[in-house]
Protein backbone atom coordinates (compact mmCIF):
# COMPACT_ATOMS: atom_id res chain seq x y z
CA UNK A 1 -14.23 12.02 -0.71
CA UNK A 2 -13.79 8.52 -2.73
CA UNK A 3 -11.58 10.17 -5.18
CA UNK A 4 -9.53 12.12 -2.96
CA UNK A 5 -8.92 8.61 -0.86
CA UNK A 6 -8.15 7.07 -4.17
CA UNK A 7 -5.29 9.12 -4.64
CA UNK A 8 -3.93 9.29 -0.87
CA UNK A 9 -5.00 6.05 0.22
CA UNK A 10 -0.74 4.66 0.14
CA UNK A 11 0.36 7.69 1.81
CA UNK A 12 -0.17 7.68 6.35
CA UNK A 13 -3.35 9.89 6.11
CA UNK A 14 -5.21 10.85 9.37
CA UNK A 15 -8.94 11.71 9.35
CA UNK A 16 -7.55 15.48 10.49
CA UNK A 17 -5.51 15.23 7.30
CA UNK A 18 -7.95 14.52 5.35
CA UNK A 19 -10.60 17.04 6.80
CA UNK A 20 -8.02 19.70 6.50
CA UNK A 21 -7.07 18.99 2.56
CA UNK A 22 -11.00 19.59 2.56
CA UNK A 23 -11.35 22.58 4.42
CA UNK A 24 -12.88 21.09 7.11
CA UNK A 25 -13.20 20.38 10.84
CA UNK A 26 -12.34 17.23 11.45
CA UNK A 27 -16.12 16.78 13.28
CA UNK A 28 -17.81 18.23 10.08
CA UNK A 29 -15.79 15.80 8.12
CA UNK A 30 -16.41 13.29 9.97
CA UNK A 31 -20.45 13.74 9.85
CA UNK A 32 -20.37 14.38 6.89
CA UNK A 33 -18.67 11.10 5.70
CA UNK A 34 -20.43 9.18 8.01
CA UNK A 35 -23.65 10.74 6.57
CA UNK A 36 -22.05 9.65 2.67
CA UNK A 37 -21.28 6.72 3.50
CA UNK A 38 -22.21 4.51 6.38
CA UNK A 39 -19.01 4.16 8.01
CA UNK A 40 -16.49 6.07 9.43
CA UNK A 41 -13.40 7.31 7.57
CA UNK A 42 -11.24 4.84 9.08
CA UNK A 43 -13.39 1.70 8.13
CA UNK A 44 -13.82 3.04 4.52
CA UNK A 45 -9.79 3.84 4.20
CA UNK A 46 -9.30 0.19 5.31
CA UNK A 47 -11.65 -0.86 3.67
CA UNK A 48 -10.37 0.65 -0.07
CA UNK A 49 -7.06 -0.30 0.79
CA UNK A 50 -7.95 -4.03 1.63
CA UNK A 51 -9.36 -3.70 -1.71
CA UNK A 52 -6.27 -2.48 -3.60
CA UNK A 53 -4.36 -6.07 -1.11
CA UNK A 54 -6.80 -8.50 -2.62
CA UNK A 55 -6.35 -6.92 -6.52
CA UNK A 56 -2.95 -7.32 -6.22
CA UNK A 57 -2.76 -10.50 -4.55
CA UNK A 58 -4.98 -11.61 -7.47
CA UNK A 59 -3.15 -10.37 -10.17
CA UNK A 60 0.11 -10.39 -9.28
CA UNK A 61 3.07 -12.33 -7.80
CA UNK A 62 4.47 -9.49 -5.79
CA UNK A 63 5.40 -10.55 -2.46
CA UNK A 64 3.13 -9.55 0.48
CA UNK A 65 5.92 -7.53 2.26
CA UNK A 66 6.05 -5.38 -0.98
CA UNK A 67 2.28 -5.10 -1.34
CA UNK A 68 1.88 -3.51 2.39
CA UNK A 69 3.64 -0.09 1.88
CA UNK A 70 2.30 0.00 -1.62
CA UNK A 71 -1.34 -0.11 -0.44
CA UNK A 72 -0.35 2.40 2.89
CA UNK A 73 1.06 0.10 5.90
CA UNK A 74 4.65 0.82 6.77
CA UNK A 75 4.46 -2.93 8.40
CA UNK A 76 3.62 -5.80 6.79
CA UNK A 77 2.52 -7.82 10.09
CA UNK A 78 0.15 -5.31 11.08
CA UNK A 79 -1.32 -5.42 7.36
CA UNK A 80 -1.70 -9.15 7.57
CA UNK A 81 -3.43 -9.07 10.80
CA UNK A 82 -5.60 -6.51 9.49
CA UNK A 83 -6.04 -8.54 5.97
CA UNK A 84 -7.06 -11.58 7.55
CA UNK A 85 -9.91 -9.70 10.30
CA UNK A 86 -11.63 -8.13 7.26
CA UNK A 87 -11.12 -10.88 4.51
CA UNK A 88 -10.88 -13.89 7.23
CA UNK A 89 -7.42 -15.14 6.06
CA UNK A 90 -3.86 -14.51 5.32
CA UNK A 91 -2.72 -12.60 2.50
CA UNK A 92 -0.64 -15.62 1.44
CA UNK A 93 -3.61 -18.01 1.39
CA UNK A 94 -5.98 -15.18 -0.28
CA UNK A 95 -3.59 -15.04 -3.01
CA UNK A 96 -3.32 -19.33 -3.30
CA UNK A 97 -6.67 -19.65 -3.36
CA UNK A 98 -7.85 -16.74 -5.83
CA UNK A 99 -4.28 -16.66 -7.87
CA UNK A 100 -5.36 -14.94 -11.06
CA UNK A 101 -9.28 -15.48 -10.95
């Protein structure tokens, strides 16, 4: 599952998308990734692509409009609302206070 996430994570996947690049229902799927890996497909997608967000924001000085649609979200409000629940602040003060660490 990882790698296949890995690879798909920037495009606007759906769990039934997923499943069905699998061969899968999409409750089998969904079992069965829950079973893998303790969380649902949706919390692991965000999850990864938070991830990719803080890399970037760490390593790079590409603006956080930019880094949204590179890491999946078509708008980069909604990806700095969902930045800041999971890492607990804005992309823009992430990236001040971990700028190349």
């Amino acid at each position: 599952f990882s790698v296949w996430i890995r690879h798909h994570y920037v495009e606007d996947i759906s769990l039934e998308q997923a499943a069905s690049s699998m061969g899968m229902s999409s409750f089998y799927f969904s079992r069965l990734f829950r079973a893998s890996y303790n969380r649902t497909f949706l919390e692991y997608l965000t999850a990864y692509r938070i991830d990719r967000a803080a890399e970037l924001l760490r390593t790079t000085d590409v603006p956080v409009r930019e880094i949204a649609p590179r890491i999946g979200y078509a708008d980069s409000n909604y990806f700095s609302k969902v930045f800041k629940r999971h890492i607990g602040v804005t992309p823009t003060e992430y990236r001040q206070q971990h700028k190349f660490s």
